[in-house]
Protein backbone atom coordinates (compact mmCIF):
# COMPACT_ATOMS: atom_id res chain seq x y z
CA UNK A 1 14.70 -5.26 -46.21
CA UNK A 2 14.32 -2.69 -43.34
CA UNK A 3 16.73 0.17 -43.55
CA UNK A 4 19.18 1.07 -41.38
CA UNK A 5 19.59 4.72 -40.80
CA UNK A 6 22.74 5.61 -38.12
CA UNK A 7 23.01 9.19 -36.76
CA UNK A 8 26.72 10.67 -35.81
CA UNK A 9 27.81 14.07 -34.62
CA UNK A 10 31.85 13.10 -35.11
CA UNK A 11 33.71 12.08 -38.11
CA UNK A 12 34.90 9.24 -36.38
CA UNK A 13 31.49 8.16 -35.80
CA UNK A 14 30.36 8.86 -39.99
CA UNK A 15 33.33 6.62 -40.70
CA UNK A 16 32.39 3.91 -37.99
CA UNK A 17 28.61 3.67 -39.17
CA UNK A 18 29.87 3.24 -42.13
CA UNK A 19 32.27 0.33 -41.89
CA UNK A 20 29.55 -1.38 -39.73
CA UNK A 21 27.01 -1.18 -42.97
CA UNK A 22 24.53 1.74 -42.19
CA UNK A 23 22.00 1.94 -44.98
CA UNK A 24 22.03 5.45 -44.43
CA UNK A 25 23.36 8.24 -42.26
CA UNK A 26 22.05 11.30 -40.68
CA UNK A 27 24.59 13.74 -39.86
CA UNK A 28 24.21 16.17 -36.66
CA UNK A 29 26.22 17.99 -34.51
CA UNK A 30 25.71 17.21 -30.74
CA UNK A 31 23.50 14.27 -30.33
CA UNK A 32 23.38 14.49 -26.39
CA UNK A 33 20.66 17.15 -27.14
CA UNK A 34 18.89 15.41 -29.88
CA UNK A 35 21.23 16.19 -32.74
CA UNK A 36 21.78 19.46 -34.13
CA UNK A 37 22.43 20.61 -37.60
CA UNK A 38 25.90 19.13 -38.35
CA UNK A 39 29.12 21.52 -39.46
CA UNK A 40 30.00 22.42 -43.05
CA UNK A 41 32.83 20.15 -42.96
CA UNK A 42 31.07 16.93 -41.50
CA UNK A 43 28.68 17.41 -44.83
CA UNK A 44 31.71 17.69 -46.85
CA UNK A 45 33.46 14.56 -45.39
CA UNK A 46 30.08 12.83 -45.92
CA UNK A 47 30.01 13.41 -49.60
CA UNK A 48 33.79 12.63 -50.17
CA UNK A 49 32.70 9.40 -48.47
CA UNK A 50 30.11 8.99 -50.60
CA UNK A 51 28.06 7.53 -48.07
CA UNK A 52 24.17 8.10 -48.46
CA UNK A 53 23.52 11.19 -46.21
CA UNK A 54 21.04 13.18 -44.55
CA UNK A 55 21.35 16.50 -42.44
CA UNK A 56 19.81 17.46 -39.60
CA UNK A 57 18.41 20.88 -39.61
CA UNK A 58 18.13 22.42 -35.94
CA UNK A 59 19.60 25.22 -35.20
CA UNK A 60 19.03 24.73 -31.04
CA UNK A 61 18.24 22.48 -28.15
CA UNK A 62 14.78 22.28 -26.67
CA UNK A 63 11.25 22.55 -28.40
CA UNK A 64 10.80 22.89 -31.76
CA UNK A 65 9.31 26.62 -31.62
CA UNK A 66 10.96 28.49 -34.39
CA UNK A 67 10.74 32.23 -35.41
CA UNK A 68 11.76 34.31 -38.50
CA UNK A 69 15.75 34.51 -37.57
CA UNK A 70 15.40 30.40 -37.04
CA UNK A 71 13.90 30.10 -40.83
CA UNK A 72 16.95 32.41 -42.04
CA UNK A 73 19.24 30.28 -40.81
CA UNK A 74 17.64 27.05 -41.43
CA UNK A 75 17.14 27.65 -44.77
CA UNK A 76 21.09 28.55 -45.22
CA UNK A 77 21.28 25.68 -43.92
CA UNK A 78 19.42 23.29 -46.14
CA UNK A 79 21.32 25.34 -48.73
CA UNK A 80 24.65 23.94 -47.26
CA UNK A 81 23.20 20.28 -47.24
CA UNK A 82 22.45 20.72 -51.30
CA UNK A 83 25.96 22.38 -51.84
CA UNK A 84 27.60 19.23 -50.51
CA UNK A 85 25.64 17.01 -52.42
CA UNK A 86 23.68 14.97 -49.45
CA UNK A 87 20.72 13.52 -50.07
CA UNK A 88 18.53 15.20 -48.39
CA UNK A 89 17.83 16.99 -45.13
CA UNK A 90 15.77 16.35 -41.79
CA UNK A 91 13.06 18.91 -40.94
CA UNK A 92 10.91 19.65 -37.97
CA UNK A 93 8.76 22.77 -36.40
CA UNK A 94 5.69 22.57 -34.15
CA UNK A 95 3.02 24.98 -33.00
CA UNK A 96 3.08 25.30 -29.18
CA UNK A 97 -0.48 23.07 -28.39
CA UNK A 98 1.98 20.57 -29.68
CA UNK A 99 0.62 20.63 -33.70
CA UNK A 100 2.92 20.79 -36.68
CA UNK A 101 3.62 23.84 -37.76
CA UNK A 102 2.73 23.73 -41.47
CA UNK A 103 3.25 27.15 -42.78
CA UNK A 104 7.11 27.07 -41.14
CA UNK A 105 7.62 23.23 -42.73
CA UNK A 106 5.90 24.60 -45.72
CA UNK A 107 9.06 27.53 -45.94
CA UNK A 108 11.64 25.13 -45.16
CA UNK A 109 10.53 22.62 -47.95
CA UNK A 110 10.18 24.36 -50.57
CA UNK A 111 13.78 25.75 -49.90
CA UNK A 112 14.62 22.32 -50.14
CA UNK A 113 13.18 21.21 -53.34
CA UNK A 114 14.76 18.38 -54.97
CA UNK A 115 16.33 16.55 -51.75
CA UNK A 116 14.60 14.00 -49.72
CA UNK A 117 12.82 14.40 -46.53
CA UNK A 118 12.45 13.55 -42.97
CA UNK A 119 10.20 14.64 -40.52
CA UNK A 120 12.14 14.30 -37.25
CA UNK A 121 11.12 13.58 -33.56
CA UNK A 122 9.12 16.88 -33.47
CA UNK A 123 6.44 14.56 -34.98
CA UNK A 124 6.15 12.80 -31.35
CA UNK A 125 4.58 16.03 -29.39
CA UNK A 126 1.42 16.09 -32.15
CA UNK A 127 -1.32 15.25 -30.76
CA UNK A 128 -3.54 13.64 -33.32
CA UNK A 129 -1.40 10.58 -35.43
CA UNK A 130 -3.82 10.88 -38.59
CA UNK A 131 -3.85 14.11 -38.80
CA UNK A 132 0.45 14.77 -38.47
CA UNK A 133 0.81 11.86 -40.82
CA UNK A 134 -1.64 13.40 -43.79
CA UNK A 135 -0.11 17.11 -43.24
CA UNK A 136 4.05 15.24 -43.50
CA UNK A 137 2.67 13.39 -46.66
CA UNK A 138 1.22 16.59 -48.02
CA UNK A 139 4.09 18.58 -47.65
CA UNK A 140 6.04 15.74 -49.55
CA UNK A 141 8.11 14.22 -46.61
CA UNK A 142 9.15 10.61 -47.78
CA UNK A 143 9.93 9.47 -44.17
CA UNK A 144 8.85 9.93 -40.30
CA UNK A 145 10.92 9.29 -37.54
CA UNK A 146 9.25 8.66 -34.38
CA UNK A 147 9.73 6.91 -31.16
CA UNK A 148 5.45 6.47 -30.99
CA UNK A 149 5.45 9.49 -28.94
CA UNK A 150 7.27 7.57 -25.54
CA UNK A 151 10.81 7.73 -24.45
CA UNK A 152 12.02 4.98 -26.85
CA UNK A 153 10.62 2.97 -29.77
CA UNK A 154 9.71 -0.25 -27.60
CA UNK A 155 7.07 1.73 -25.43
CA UNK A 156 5.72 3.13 -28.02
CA UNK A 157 4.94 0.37 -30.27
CA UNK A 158 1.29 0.69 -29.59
CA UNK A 159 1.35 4.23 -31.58
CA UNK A 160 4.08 3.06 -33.91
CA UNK A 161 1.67 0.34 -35.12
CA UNK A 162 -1.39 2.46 -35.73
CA UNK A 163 1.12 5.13 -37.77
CA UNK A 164 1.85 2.63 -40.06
CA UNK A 165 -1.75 1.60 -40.59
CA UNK A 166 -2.05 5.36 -40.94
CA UNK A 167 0.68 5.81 -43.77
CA UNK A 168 -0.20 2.78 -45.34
CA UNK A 169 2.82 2.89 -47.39
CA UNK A 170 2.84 6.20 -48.80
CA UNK A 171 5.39 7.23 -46.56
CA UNK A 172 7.93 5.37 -44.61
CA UNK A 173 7.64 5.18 -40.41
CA UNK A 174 11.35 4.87 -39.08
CA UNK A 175 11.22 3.93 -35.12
CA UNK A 176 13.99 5.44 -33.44
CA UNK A 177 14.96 5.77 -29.53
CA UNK A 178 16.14 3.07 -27.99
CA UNK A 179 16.28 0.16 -30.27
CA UNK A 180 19.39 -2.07 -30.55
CA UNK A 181 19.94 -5.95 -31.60
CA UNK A 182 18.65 -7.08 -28.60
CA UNK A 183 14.91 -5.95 -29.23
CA UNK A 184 14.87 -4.41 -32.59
CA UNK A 185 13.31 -8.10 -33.98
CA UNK A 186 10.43 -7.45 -32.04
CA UNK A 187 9.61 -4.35 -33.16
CA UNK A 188 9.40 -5.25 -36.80
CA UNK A 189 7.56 -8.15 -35.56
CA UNK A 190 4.67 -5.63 -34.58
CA UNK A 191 4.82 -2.69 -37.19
CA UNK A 192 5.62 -2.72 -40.50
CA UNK A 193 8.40 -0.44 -40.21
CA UNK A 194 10.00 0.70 -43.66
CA UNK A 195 13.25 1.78 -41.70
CA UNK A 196 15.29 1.70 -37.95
CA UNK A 197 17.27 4.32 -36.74
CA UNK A 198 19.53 4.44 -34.42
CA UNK A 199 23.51 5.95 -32.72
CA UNK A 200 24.41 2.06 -31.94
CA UNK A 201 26.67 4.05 -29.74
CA UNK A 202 29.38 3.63 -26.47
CA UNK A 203 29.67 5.88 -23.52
CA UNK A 204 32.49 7.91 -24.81
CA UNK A 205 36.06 7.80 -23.24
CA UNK A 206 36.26 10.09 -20.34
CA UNK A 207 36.71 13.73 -20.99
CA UNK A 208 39.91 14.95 -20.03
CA UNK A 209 39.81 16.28 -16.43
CA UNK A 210 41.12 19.82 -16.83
CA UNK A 211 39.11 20.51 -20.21
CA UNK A 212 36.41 19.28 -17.95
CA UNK A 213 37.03 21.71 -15.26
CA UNK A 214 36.85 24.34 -17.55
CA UNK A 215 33.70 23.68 -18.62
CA UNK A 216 34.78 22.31 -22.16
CA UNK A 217 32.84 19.03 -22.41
CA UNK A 218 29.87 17.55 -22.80
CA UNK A 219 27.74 15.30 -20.28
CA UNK A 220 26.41 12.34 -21.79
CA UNK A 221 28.69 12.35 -24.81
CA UNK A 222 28.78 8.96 -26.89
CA UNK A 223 30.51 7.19 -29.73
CA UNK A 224 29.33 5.31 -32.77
CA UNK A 225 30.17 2.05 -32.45
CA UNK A 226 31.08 -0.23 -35.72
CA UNK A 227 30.33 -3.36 -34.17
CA UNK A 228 27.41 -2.35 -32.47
CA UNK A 229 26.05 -1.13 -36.29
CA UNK A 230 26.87 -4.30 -37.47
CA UNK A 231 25.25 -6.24 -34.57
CA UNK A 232 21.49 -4.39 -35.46
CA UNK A 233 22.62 -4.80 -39.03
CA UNK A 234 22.10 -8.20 -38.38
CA UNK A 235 19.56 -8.56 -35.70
CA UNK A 236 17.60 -6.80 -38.65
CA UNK A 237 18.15 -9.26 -41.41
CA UNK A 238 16.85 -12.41 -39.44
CA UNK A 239 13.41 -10.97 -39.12
């Protein structure tokens, strides 16, 4: 079967995806910008879970243009993700014409040696398929997650077809953005996708008016959702 990979920023969420049956989780701090790299003490909740984890490692919004004070801190980091026992980490860095940036993925994976490995959404501003897919497998990433290079999964089926044909099962292509019960059958109709991912989330409740006032909250904030988990969970299992 298909995978199911959840990403949460909130303990509340970690504990939510998984009651509803995640396969897996990926831990982050602030997914309105894309997930960041989660706090110490989501990791540690993660492992006393004992729910299969990954981190996200990004230490900042926007692009994925890093310099030497981003590898420092990345790789503490990583080193954070192995101290609380998680599984493995989730790694991105790109050139600015758009190409992964080998040499800084290079730095970052060996620091990681011995956890597992995703190449995040960085891998959706490359512009040649082949060519990102043979440098992730190279480096020894075991999964991709990409939307197909469009705003969510669905558009991009076109590109998330050919980078499976592309891997040809020597890594795993994870479609994320966008995908819920309601279409996620198709797209595993049309690719040959080794894993979803997904927030299967709520708009949250709304923020408290004077915190908001003061510039305290966040726009676009959102909440796992158990039932919504479960709901893909199963949407999944009758392809």
């Amino acid at each position: 079967m298909t995978l199911l990979e959840v990403c949460v920023d909130t303990a509340a969420g970690l504990f939510a995806a998984h009651a509803g049956g995640a396969d897996r989780i990926e831990l982050c701090s602030s997914l309105e910008l894309g997930g960041l790299t989660p706090s110490p003490g989501l990791m540690a909740l993660a492992a006393e879970t004992g729910v299969t984890a990954r981190a996200m490692i990004r230490p900042r919004g926007g692009d994925f243009l890093f310099g030497p004070d981003d590898l420092a801190m990345m790789k503490a980091d990583i080193a954070a993700a192995r101290h609380y026992g998680l599984e493995g980490v989730v790694l991105g860095a790109s050139r600015p014409d758009g190409r992964l940036d080998r040499d800084f993925l290079s730095a970052l994976v060996e620091t990681a040696a011995g956890l597992k490995l995703t190449l995040h959404r960085a891998f959706d501003l490359v512009p040649d398929l082949g060519e990102a897919v043979e440098v992730a497998i190279a480096l020894g990433f075991d999964t991709i997650l990409t939307s197909g290079r469009r705003t969510s999964a669905p558009l991009g089926l076109p590109d998330l077809a050919e980078t499976c044909r592309i891997a040809s099962g020597r890594i795993s292509i994870m479609a994320g953005a966008g995908i819920s019960a309601a279409n996620v059958e198709s797209l595993l109709e049309a690719a040959p996708l080794g894993a979803i991912h997904g927030s299967c989330s709520r708009p949250a409740a709304p923020e408290n008016t004077h915190a908001a006032a003061l510039g305290f909250t966040s726009q676009g904030r959102r909440e796992t959702d158990a039932d919504l988990v479960r709901a893909l969970k199963l949407a999944m299992a009758k392809k």
